[in-house]
Protein backbone atom coordinates (compact mmCIF):
# COMPACT_ATOMS: atom_id res chain seq x y z
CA UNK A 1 38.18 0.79 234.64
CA UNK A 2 34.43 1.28 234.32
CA UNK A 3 34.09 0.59 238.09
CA UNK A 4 36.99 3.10 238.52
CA UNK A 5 34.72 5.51 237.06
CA UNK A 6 31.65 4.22 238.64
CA UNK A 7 33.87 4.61 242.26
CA UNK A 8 34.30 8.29 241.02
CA UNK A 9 30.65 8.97 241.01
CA UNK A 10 29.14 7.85 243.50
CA UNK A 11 32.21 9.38 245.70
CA UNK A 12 30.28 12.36 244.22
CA UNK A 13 27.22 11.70 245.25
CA UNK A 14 28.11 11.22 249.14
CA UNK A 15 29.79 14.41 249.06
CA UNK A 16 26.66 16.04 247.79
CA UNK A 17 25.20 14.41 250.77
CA UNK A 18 27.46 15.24 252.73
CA UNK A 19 27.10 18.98 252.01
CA UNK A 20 24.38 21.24 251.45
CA UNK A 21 21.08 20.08 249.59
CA UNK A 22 21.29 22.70 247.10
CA UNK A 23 25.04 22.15 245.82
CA UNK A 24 25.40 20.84 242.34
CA UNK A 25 27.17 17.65 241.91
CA UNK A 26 29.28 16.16 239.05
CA UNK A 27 27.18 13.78 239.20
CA UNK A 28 23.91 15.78 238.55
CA UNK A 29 25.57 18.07 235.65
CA UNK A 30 26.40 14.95 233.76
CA UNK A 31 22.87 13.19 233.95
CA UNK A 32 21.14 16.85 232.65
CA UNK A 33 24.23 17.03 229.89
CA UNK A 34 23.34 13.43 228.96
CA UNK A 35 19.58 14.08 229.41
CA UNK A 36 19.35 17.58 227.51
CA UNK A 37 22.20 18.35 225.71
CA UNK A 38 21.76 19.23 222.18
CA UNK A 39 24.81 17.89 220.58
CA UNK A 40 24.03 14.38 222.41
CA UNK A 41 20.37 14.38 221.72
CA UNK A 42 21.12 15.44 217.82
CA UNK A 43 23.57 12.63 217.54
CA UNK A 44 21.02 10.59 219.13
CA UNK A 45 18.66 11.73 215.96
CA UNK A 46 21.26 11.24 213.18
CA UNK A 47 21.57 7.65 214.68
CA UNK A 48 18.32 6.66 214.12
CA UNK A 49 18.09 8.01 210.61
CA UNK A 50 21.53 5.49 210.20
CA UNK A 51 19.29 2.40 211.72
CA UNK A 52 17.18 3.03 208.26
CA UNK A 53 19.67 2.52 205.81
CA UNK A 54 19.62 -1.24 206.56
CA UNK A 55 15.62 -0.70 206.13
CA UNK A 56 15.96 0.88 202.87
CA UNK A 57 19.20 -0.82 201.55
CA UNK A 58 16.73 -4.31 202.44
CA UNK A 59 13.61 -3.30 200.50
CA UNK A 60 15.14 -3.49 197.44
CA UNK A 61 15.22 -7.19 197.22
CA UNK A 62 11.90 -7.68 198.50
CA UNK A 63 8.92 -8.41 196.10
CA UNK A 64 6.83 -5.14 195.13
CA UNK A 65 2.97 -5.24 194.41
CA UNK A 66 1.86 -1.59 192.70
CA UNK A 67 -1.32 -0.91 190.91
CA UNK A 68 -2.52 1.34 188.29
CA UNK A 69 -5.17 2.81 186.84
CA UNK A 70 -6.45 4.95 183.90
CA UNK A 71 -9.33 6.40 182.55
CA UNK A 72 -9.80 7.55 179.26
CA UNK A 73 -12.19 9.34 177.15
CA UNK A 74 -12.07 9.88 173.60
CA UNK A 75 -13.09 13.11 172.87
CA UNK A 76 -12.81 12.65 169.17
CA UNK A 77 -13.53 9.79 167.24
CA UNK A 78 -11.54 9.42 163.49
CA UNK A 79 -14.80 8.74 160.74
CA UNK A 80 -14.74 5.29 159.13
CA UNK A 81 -14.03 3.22 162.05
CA UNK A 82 -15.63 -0.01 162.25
CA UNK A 83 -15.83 0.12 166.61
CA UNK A 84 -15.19 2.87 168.18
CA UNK A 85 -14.71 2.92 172.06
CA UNK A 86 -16.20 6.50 173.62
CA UNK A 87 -14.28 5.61 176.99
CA UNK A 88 -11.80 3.57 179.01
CA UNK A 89 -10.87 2.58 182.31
CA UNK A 90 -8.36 0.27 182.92
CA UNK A 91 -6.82 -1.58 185.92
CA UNK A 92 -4.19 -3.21 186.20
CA UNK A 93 -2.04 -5.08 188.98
CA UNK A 94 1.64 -5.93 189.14
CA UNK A 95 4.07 -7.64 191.65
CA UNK A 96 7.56 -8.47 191.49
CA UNK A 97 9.60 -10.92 193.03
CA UNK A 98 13.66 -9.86 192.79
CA UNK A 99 15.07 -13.11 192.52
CA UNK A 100 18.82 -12.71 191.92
CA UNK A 101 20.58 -8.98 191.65
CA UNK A 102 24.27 -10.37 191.78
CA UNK A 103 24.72 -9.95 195.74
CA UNK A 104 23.93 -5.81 195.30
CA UNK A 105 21.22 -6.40 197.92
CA UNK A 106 22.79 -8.64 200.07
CA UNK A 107 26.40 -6.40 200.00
CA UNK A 108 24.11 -3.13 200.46
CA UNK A 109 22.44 -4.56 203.50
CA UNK A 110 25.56 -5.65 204.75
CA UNK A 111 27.26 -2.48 204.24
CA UNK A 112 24.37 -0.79 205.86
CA UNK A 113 24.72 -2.97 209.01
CA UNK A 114 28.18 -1.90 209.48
CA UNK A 115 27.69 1.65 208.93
CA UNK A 116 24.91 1.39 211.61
CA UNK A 117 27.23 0.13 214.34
CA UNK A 118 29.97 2.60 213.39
CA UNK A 119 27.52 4.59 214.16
CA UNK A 120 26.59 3.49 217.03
CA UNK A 121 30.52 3.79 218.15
CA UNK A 122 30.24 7.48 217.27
CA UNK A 123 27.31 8.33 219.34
CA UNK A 124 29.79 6.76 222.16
CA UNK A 125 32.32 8.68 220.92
CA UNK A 126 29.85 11.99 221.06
CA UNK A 127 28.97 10.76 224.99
CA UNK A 128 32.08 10.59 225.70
CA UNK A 129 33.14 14.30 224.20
CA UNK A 130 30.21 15.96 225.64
CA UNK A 131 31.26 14.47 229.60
CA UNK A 132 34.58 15.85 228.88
CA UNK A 133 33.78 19.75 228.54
CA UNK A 134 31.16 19.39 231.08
CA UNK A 135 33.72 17.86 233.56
CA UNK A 136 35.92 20.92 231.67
CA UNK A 137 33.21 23.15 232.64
CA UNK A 138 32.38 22.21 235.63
CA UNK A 139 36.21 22.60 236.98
CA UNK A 140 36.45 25.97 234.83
CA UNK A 141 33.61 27.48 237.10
CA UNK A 142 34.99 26.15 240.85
CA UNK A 143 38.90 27.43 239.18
CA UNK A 144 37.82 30.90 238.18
CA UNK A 145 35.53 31.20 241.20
CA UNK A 146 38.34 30.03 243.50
CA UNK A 147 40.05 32.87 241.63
CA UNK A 148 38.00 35.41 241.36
CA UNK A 149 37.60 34.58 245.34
CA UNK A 150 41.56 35.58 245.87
CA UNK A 151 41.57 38.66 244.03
CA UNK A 152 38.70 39.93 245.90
CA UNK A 153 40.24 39.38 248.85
CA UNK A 154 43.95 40.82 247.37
CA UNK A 155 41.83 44.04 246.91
CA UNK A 156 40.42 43.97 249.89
CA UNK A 157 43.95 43.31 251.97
CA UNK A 158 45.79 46.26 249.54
CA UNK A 159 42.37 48.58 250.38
CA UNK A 160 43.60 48.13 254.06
CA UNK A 161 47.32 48.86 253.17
CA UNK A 162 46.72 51.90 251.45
CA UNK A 163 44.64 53.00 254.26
CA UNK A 164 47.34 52.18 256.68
CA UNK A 165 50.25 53.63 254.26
CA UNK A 166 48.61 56.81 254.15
CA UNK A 167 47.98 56.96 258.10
CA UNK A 168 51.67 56.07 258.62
CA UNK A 169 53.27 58.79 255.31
CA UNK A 170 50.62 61.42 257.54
CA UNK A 171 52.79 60.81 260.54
CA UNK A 172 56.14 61.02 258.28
CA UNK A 173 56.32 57.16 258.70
CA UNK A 174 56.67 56.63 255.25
CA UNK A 175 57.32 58.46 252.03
CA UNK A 176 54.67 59.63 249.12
CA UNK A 177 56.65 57.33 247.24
CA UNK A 178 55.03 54.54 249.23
CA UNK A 179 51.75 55.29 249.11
CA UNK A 180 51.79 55.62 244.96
CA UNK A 181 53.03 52.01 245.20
CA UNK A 182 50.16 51.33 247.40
CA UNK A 183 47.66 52.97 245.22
CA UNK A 184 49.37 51.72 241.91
CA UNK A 185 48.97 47.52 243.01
CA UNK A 186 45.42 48.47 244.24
CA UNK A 187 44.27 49.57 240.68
CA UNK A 188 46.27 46.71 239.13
CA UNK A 189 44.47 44.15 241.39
CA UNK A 190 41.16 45.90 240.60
CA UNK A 191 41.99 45.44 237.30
CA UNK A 192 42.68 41.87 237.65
CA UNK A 193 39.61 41.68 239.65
CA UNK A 194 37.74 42.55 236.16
CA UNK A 195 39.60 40.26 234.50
CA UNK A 196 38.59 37.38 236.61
CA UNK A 197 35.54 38.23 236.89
CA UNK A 198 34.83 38.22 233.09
CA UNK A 199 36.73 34.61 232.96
CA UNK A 200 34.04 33.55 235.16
CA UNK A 201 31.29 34.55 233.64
CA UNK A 202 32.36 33.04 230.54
CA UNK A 203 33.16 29.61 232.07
CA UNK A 204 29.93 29.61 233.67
CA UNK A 205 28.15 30.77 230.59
CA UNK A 206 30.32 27.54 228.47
CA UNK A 207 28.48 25.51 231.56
CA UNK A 208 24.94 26.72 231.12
CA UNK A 209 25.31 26.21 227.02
CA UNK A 210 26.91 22.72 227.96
CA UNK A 211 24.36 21.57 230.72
CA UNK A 212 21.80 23.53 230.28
CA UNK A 213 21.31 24.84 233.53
CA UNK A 214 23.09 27.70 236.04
CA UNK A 215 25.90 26.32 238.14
CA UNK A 216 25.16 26.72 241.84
CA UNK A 217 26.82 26.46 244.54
CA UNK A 218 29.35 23.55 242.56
CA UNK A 219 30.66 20.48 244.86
CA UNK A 220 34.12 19.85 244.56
CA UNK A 221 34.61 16.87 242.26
CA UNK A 222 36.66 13.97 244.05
CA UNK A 223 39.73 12.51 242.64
CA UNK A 224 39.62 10.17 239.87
CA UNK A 225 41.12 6.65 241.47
CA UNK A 226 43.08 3.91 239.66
CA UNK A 227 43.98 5.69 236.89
CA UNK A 228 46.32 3.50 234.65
CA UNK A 229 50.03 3.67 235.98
CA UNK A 230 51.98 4.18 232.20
CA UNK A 231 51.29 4.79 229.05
CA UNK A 232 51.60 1.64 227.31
CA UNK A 233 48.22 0.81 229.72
CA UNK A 234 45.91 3.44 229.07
CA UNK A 235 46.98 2.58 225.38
CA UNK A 236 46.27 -0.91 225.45
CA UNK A 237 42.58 -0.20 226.97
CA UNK A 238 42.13 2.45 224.62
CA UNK A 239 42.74 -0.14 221.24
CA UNK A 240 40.27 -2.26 222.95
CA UNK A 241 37.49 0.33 223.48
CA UNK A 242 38.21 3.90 222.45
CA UNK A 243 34.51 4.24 220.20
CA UNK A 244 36.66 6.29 217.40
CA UNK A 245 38.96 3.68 216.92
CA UNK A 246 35.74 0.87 216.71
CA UNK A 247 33.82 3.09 214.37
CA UNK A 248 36.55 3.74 211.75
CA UNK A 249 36.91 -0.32 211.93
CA UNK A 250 33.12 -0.84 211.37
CA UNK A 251 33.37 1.92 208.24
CA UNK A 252 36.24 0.20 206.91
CA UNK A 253 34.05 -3.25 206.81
CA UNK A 254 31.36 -1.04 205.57
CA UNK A 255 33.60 -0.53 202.23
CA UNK A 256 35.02 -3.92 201.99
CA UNK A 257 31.26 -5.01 201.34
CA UNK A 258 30.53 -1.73 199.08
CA UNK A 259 33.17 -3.42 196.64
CA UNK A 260 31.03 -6.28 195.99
CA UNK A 261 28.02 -4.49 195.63
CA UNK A 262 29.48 -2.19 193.19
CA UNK A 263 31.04 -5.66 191.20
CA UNK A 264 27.71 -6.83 191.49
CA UNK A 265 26.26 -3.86 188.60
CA UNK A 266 28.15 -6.30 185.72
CA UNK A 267 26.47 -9.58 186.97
CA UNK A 268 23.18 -11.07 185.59
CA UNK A 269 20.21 -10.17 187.40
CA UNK A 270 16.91 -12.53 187.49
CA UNK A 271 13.33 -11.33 188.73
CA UNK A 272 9.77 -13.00 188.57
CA UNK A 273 6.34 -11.40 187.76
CA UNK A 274 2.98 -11.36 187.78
CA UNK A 275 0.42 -9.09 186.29
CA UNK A 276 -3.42 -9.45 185.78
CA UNK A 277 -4.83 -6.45 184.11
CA UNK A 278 -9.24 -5.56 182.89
CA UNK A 279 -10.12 -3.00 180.82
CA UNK A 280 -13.80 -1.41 181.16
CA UNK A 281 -15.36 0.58 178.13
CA UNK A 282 -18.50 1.15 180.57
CA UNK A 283 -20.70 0.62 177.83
CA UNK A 284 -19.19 2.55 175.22
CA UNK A 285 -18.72 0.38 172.46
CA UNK A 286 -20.19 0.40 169.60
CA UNK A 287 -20.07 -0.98 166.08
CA UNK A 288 -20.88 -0.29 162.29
CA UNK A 289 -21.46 -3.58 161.45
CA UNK A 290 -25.42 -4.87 162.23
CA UNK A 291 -25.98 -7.38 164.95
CA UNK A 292 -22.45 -7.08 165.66
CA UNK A 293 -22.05 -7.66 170.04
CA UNK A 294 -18.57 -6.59 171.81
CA UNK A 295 -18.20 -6.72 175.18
CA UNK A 296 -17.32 -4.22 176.84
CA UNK A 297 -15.04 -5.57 179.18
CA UNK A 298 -11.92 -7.13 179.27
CA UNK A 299 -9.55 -9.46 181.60
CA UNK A 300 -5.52 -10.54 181.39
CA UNK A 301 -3.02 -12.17 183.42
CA UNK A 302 0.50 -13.30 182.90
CA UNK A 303 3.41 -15.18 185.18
CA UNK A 304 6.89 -15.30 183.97
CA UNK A 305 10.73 -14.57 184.44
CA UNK A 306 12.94 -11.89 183.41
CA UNK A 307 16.15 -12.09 183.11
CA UNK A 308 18.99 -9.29 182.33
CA UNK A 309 22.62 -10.10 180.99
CA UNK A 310 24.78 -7.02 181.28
CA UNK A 311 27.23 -7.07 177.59
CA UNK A 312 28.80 -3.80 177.71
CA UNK A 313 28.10 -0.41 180.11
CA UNK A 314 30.45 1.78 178.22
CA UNK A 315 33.03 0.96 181.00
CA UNK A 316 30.87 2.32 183.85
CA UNK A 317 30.47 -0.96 185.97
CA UNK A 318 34.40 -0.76 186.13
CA UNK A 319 34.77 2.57 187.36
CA UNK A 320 32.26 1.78 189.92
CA UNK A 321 34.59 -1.16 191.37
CA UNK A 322 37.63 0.84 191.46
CA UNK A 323 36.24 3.69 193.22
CA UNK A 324 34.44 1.82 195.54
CA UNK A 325 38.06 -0.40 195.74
CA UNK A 326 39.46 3.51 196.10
CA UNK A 327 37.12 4.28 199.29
CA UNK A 328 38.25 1.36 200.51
CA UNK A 329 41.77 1.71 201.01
CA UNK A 330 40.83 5.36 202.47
CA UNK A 331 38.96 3.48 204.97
CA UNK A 332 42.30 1.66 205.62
CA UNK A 333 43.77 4.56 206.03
CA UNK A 334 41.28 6.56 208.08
CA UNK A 335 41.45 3.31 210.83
CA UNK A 336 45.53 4.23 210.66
CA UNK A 337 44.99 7.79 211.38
CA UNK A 338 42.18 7.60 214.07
CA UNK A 339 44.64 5.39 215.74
CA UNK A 340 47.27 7.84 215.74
CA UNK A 341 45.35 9.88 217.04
CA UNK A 342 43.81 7.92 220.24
CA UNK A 343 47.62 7.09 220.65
CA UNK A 344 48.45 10.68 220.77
CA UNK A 345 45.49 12.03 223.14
CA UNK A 346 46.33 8.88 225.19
CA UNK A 347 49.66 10.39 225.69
CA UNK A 348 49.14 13.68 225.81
CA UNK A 349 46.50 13.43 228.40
CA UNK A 350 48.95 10.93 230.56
CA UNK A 351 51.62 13.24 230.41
CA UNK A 352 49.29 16.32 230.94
CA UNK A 353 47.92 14.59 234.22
CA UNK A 354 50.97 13.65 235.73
CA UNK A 355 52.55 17.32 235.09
CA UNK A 356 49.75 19.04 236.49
CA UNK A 357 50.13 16.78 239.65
CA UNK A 358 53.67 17.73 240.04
CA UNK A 359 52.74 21.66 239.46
CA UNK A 360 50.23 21.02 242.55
CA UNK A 361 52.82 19.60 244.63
CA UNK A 362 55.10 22.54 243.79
CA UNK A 363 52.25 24.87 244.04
CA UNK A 364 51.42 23.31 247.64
CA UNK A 365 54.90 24.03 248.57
CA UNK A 366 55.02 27.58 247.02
CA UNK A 367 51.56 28.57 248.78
CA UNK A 368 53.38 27.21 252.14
CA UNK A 369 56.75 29.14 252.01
CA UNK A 370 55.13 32.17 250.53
CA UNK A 371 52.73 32.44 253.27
CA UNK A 372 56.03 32.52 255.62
CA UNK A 373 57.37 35.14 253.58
CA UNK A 374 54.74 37.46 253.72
CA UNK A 375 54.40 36.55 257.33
CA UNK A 376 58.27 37.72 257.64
CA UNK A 377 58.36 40.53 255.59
CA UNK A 378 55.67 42.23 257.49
CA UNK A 379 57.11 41.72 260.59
CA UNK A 380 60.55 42.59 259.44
CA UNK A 381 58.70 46.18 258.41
CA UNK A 382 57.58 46.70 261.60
CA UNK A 383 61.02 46.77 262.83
CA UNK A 384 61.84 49.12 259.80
CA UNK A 385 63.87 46.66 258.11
CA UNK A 386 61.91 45.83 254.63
CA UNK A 387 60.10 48.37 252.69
CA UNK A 388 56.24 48.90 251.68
CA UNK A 389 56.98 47.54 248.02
CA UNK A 390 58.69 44.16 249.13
CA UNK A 391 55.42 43.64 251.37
CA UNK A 392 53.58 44.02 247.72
CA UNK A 393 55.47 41.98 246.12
CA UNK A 394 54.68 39.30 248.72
CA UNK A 395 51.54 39.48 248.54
CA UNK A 396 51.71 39.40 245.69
CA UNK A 397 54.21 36.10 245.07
CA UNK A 398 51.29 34.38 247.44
CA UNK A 399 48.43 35.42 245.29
CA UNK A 400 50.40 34.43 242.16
CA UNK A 401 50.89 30.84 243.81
CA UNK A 402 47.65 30.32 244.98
CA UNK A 403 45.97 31.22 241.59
CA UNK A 404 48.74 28.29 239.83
CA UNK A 405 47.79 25.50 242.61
CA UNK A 406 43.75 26.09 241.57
CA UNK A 407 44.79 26.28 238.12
CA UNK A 408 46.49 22.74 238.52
CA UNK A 409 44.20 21.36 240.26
CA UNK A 410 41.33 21.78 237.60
CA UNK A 411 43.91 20.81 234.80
CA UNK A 412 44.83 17.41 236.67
CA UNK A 413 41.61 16.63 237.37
CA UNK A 414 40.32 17.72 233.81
CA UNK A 415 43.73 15.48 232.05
CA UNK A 416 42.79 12.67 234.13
CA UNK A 417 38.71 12.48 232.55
CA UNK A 418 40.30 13.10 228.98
CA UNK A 419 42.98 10.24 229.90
CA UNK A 420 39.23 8.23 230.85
CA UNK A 421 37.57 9.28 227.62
CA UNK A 422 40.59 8.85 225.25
CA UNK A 423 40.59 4.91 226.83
CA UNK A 424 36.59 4.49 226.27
CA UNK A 425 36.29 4.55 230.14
CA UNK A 426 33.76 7.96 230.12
CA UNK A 427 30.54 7.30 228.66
CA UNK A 428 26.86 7.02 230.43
CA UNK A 429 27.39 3.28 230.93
CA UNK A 430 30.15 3.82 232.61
CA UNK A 431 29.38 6.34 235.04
CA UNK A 432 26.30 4.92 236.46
CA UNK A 433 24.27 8.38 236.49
CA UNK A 434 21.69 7.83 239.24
CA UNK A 435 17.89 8.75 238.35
CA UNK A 436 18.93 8.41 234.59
CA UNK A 437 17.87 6.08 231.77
CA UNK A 438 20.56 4.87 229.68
CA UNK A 439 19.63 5.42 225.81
CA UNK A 440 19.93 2.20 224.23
CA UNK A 441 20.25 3.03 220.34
CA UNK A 442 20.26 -0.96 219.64
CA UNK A 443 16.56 -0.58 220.88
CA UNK A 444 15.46 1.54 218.07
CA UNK A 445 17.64 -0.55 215.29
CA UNK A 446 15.93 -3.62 216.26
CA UNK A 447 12.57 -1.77 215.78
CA UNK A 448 12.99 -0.55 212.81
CA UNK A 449 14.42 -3.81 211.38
CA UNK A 450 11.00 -5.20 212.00
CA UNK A 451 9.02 -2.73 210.22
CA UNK A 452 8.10 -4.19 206.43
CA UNK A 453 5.05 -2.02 206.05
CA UNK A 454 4.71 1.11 203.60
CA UNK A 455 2.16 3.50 205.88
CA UNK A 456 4.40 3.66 209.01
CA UNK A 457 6.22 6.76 210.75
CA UNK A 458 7.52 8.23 214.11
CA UNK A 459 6.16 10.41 216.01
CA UNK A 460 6.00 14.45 214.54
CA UNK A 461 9.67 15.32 216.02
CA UNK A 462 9.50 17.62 219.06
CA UNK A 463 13.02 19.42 220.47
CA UNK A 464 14.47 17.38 223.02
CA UNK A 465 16.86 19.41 224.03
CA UNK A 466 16.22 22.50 226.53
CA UNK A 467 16.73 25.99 225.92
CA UNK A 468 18.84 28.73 227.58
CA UNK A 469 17.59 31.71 225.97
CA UNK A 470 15.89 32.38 229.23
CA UNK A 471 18.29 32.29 231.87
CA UNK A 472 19.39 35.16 233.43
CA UNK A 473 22.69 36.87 232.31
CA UNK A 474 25.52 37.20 234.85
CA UNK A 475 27.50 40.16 235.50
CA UNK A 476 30.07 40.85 237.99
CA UNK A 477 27.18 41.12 241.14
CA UNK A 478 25.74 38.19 240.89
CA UNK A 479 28.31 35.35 239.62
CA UNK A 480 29.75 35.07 243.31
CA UNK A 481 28.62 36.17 246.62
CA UNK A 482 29.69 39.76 247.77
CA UNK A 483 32.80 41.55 247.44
């Protein structure tokens, strides 16, 4: 299936080829979606702040060295004392080793690790989404400029029958009756005209917020091959590798090891230590007593164990357990209900693909016999025998036709991707984006996971994404060429 995609793409690029140098592929609108898109690049973000858990979730069971220091000066001294010490400083070094927590660290890490390639599912998942409304975008703009294209040209075609119904009602051809019909479907279809034009605008405003560029000049996408022939396929690829259905599995492993690290609160625990410490009077000792010399500095060290034996937590090492056991079987049931709902986009999108490809047959056929009509009715009012309205009303019919055939083409070819995505099929490794390098967020995990100093950080974060603010806004003169 992911060559069936790949077979898609590159069908794209030979048709951009093919045509004019300046036409916009699908191709090219998905690599600047996947390059630049905020949503994408955000997700990208939130991923790698996921990679640290493990980091964090890991550093508590490794040994910690800290060291302190004070300094002290006694700014009054109590009368009668046989030393007194004017000032202080004292050091003093610690490490500990965590020897046994009761699996807390070792759960927690785990935990961590599944949460990270959940993740890593949903940032497939996000890939995925974001292709869809750009390939939704994409078709939205060639659909409403198709259709803004036919209502231009219905005004144009009524212009010329008013024109010739009020040359022929000047001649007492026809009656005034005619030529209000005239002039009433004009200003409708101007009015439609409007409204068309507005749809357009919008869609290619959703494509500019979605790709971040304008859409010019768009090639028309090819047809999506070897799409699965039932149901019951697309479903069984979609169990496999729809990036929902793996991350919900990932997150419910996640909370099968968060149990044990919350059972792991009422277990003993066992650490090691070591601490040397010196304390410096820097000179300010001094005694009562004649001949009396102390020194004036002084050094310690110490090794041992420590060990904890949890007796009673007022009940809260229980609680802990069942709620994590609690989380749990909502995990269970969250894997249930994502796959309920892959089963029902698979479906939907099936059914919505093959629909819309027998409303294009139909709408193929309509376009065909209503072109024949009009043909005939305008000939038969030559003759006298049909009237100015029925010619309207053809026109009319054809219009109405041709708008549903673009319409179904865009929402075939639009059910067919979400058929694609819903399956796992529709993601930047799949599509083979030319001039485009994959993001590999195992790269970043595996970097991180090496990292066991304190002083590290990225890079200050910059915006990835680009802005639109500054593109120029479209109005009715300048979405499509001229009227």
């Amino acid at each position: 299936m992911r060559l069936t995609v790949s077979v898609l793409i590159t069908s794209v690029a030979a048709l951009a080829l093919a045509g004019p140098s300046a036409a916009e592929t699908l191709q090219g609108a998905l690599a600047k979606a996947y390059n630049a898109n905020p949503t994408l690049t955000g997700a990208r973000a939130q991923q790698r702040a996921t990679d640290e858990t493990v980091v964090i979730q890991r550093a508590q069971g490794l040994p910690s060295l800290q060291a302190n220091s004070t300094f002290a000066e006694n700014v009054l001294i109590p009368p009668g004392q046989v030393t007194t010490v004017g000032r202080t400083l004292q050091n003093q070094l610690q490490l500990n080793v965590p020897i046994y927590q009761g699996g807390l660290v070792k759960n927690n890490v785990r935990a961590a690790n599944q949460r990270v390639l959940a993740g890593q599912e949903t940032l497939r998942a996000t890939e995925s989404s974001v292709f869809s409304q750009v390939v939704a975008a994409y078709n939205d703009v060639i659909r409403d400029q198709a259709i803004v294209e036919l209502n231009r040209a219905n005004v144009r075609q009524l212009d010329v029958n008013l024109t010739a119904t009020r040359d022929r009602f000047e001649v007492g051809d026809l009656t005034r009756t005619d030529v209000a019909q005239s002039e009433a479907r004009l200003q409708l279809a101007r009015g439609d005209l409007r409204t068309a034009e507005s749809n357009l605008i919008a869609s290619r405003e959703r494509y500019v917020a979605l790709v971040g560029d304008i859409p010019n000049d768009l090639a028309p996408p090819p047809p999506l091959p070897n799409l699965p022939g039932t149901p019951e396929q697309a479903i069984a690829v979609a169990v496999r590798e729809n990036p929902d259905l793996q991350a919900a599995a990932r997150n419910r492993q996640a909370a099968r090891f968060d149990v044990f690290a919350a059972d792991a609160s009422r277990l003993p625990r066992l650490s090691g230590y070591a601490q040397g410490a010196s304390n410096n009077f820097l000179g300010s000792v001094q005694s009562s007593i004649p001949g009396l010399n102390l020194p004036n500095q002084q050094t310690s060290a110490s090794l041992g164990l420590q060990a904890s034996f949890p007796l009673y937590q007022g009940g809260g090492p229980s609680a802990q357990v069942r709620q994590a056991q609690a989380r749990q079987s909502q995990a269970f049931e969250r894997e249930i209900e994502v796959e309920r709902s892959v089963v029902q986009q698979v479906r939907a999108a099936f059914a919505s693909w093959r629909a819309s490809q027998d409303v294009i047959r139909s709408a193929e056929a309509a376009v065909s016999a209503n072109r024949l009509s009009l043909e005939g009715v305008r000939a038969e009012n030559s003759v006298g025998n049909r009237t100015i309205i029925e010619i309207l009303n053809a026109e009319q019919e054809l219009l109405n036709a041709q708008v549903q055939l673009v319409t179904a083409r865009r929402n075939a070819y639009v059910a067919a991707f979400t058929l694609l995505a819903a399956m796992g099929q529709a993601e930047a490794r799949d599509l083979n984006l030319d001039g485009v390098a994959l993001y590999d967020p195992t790269r970043n995990y595996r970097r991180v996971k090496s990292i066991f100093v304190d002083w590290d950080s990225d890079p200050t974060p910059r915006p990835v994404a680009t802005r639109t603010v500054d593109t120029p806004a479209l109005n009715p003169e300048n979405i499509v060429g001229p009227k």
